[in-house]
C-alpha atoms as a PDB file:
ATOM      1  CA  UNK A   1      -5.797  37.751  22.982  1.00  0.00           C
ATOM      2  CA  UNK A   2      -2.348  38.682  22.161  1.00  0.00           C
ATOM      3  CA  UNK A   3      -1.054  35.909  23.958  1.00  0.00           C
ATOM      4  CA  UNK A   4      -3.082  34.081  21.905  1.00  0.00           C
ATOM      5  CA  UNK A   5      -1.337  35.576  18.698  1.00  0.00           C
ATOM      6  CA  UNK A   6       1.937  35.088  20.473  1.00  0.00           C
ATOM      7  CA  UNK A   7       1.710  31.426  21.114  1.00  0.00           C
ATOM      8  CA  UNK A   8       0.026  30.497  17.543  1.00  0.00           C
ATOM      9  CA  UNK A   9       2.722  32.418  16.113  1.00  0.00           C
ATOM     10  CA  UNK A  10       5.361  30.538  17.636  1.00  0.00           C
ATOM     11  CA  UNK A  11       3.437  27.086  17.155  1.00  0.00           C
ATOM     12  CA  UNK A  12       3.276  28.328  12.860  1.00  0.00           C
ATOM     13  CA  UNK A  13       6.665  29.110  12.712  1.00  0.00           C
ATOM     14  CA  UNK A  14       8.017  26.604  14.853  1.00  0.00           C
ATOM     15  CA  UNK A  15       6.012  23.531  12.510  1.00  0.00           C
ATOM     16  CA  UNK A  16       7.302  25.545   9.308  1.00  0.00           C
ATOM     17  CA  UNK A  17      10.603  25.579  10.411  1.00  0.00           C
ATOM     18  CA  UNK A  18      10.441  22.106  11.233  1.00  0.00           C
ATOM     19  CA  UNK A  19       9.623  21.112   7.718  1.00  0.00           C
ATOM     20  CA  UNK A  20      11.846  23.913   5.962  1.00  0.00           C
ATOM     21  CA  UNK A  21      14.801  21.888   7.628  1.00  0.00           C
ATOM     22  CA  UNK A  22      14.002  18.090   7.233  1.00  0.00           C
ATOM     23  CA  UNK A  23      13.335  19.480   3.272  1.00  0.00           C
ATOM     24  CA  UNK A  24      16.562  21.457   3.218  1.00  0.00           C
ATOM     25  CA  UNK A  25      18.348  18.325   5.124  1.00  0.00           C
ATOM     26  CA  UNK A  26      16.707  16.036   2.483  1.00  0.00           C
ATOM     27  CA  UNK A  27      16.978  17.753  -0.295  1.00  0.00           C
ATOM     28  CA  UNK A  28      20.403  19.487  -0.157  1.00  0.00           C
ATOM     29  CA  UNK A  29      22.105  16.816   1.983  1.00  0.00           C
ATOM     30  CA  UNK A  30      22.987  14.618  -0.689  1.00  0.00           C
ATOM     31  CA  UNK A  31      22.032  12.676  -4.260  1.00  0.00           C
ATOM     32  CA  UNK A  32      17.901  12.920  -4.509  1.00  0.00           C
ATOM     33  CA  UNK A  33      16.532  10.333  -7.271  1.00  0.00           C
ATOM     34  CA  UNK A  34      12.800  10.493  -8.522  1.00  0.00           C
ATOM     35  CA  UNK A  35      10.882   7.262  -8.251  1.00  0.00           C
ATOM     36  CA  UNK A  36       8.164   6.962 -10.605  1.00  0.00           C
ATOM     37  CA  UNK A  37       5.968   4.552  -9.015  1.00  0.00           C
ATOM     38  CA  UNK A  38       2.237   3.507  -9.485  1.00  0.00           C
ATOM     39  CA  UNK A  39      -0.587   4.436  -7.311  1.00  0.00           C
ATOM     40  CA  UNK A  40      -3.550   2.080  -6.574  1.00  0.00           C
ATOM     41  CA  UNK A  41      -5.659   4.306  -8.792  1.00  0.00           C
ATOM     42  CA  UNK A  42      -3.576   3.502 -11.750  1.00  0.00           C
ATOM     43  CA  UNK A  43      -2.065   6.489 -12.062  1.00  0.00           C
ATOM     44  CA  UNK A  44       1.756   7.000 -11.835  1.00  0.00           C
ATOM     45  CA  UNK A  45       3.418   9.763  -9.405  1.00  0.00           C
ATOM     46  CA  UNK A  46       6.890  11.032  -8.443  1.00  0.00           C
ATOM     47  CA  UNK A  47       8.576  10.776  -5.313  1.00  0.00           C
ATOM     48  CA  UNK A  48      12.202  12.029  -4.001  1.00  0.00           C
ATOM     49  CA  UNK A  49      13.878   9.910  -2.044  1.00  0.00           C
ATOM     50  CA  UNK A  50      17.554   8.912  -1.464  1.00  0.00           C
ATOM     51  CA  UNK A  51      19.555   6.132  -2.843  1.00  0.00           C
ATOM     52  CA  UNK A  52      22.549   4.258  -2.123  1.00  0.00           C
ATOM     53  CA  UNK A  53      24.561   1.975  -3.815  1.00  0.00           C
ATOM     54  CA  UNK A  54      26.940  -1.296  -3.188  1.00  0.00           C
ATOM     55  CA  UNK A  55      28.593  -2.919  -6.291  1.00  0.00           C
ATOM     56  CA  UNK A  56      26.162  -3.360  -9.155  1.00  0.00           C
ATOM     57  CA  UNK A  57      22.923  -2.767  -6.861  1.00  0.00           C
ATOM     58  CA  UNK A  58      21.056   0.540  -5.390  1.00  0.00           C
ATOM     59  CA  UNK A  59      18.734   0.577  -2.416  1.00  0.00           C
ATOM     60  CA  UNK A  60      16.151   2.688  -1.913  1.00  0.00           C
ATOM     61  CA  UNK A  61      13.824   2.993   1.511  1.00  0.00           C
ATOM     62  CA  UNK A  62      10.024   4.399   0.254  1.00  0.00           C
ATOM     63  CA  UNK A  63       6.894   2.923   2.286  1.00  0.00           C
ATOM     64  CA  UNK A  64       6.177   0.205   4.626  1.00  0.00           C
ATOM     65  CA  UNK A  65       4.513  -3.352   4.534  1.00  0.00           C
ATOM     66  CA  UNK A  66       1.061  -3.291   2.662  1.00  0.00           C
ATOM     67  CA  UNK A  67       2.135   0.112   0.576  1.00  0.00           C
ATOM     68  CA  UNK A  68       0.664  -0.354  -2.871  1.00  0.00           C
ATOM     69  CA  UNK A  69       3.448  -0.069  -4.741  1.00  0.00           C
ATOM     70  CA  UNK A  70       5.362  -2.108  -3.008  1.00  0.00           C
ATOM     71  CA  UNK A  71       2.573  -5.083  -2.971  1.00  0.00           C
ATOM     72  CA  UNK A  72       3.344  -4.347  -6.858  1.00  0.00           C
ATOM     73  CA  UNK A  73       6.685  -5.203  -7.153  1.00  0.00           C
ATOM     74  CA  UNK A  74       5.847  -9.151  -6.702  1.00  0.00           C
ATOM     75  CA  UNK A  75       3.903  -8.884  -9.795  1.00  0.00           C
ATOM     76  CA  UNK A  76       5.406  -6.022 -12.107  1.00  0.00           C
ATOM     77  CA  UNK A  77       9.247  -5.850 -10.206  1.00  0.00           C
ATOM     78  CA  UNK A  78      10.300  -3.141 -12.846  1.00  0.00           C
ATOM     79  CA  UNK A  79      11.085   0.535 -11.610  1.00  0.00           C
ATOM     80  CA  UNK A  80      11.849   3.584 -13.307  1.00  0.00           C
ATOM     81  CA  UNK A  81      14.168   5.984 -11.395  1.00  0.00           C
ATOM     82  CA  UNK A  82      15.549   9.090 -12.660  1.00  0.00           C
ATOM     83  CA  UNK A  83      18.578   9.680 -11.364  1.00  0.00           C
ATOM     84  CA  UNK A  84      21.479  12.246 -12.885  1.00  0.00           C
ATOM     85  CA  UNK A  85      18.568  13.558 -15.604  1.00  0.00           C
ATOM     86  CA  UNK A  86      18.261  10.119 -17.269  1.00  0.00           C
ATOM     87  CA  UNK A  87      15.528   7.194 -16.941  1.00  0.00           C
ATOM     88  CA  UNK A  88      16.852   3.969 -15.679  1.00  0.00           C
ATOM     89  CA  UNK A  89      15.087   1.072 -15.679  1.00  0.00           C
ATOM     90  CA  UNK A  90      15.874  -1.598 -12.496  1.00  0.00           C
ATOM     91  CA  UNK A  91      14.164  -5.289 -11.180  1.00  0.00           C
ATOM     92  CA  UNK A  92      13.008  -3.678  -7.826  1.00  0.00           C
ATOM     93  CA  UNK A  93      12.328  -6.491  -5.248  1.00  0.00           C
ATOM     94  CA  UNK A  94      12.095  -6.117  -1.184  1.00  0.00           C
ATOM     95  CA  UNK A  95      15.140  -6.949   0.607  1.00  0.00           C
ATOM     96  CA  UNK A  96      14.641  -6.961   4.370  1.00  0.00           C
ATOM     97  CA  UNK A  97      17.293  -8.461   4.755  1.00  0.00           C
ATOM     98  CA  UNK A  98      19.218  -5.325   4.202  1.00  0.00           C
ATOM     99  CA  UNK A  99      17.315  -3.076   6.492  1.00  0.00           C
ATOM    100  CA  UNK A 100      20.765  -2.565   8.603  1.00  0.00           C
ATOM    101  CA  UNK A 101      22.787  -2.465   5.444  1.00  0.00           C
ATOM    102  CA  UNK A 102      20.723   0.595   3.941  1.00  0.00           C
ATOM    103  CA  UNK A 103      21.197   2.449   6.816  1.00  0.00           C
ATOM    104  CA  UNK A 104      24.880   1.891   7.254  1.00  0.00           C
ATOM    105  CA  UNK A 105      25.301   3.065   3.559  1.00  0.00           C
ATOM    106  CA  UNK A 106      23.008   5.628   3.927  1.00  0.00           C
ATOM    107  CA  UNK A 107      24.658   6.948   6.706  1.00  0.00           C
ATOM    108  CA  UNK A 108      28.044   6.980   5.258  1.00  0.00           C
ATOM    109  CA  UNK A 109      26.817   8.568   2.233  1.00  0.00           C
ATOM    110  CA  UNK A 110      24.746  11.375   3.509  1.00  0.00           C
ATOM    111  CA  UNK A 111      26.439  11.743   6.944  1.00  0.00           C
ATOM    112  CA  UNK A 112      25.186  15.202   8.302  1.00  0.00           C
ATOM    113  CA  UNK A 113      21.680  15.134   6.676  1.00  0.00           C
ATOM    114  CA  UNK A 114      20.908  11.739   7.444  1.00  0.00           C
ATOM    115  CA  UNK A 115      21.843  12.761  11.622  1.00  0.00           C
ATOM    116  CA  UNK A 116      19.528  15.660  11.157  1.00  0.00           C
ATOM    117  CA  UNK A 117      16.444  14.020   9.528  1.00  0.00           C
ATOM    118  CA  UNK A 118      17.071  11.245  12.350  1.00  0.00           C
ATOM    119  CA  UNK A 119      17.208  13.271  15.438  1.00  0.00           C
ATOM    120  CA  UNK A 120      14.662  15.991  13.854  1.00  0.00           C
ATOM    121  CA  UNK A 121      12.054  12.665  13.612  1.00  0.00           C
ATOM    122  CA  UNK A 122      13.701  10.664  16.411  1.00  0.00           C
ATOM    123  CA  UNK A 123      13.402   7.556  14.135  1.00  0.00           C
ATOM    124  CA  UNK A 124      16.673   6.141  14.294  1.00  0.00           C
ATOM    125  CA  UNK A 125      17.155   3.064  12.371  1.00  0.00           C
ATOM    126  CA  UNK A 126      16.466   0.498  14.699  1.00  0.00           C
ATOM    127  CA  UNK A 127      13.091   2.054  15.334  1.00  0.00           C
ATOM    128  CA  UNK A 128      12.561   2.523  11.329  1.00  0.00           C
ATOM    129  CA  UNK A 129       9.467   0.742   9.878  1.00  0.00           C
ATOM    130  CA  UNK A 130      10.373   1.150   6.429  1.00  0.00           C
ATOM    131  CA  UNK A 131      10.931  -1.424   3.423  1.00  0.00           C
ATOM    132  CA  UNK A 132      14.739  -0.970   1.891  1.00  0.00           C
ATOM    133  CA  UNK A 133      14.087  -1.665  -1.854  1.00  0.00           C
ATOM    134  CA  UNK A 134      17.070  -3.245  -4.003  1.00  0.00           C
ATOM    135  CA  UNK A 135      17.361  -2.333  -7.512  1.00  0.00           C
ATOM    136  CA  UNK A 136      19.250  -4.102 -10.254  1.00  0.00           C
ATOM    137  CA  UNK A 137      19.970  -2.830 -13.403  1.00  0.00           C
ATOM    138  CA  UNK A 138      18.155  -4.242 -16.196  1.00  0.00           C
ATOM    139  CA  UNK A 139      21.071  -5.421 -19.042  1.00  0.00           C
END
């Protein structure tokens, strides 16, 4: 039995360090934004994720094809982001085409987080599923 203890121990701690480190890596590793997107239910809910930006656009990576709220965007493209403390309103639409660029920009700006989250999930870019997101400021 007190293997039993052992081993469950070490399979706890292990998964909650696991997730205290991709949270830390996440969270501390560079500019966080809050998207406020809707859910399928109607109802609207917060998410942290990363941003980058290139000239007068900002990318963001959230969710994968068939996603809700990105099905959305087609209809309703407008996004609310806080980012810095203030709400900022963007035209969201999915740009594929920038999968590669997202990651190159994400990489350069959060360097030693962005290596961690990748090799703790060993989902390196090329592997990555997700939709990159461009936002555009409204005028």
């Amino acid at each position: 039995m007190r293997l039993f203890y052992t081993l469950a121990g070490a399979v706890l701690g292990g998964g909650g360090l696991f997730v205290i480190i991709i949270y830390a890596a996440s969270e501390l590793g560079g500019e966080v934004v809050t998207l406020v997107k809707q859910t399928s239910a109607g109802h609207y809910s917060n998410v942290r994720v990363w941003i980058v930006d290139r000239d007068d656009n900002a990318w963001i990576e959230h969710g994968e094809q068939g996603d809700f709220w990105l099905d959305q965007l087609v209809q309703r493209p407008e996004l609310q982001v806080v980012r810095r403390g203030q709400i900022r309103h963007y035209k969201a639409i999915m740009d594929t085409a920038s999968h590669d660029l997202y990651h190159q920009l994400r990489a350069e700006k959060y360097a030693l987080a962005d290596t961690i989250i990748q090799w703790m999930t060993q989902n390196p870019p090329e592997a990555c599923t997700g939709l990159p997101v461009r936002l555009m400021p409204f005028p």
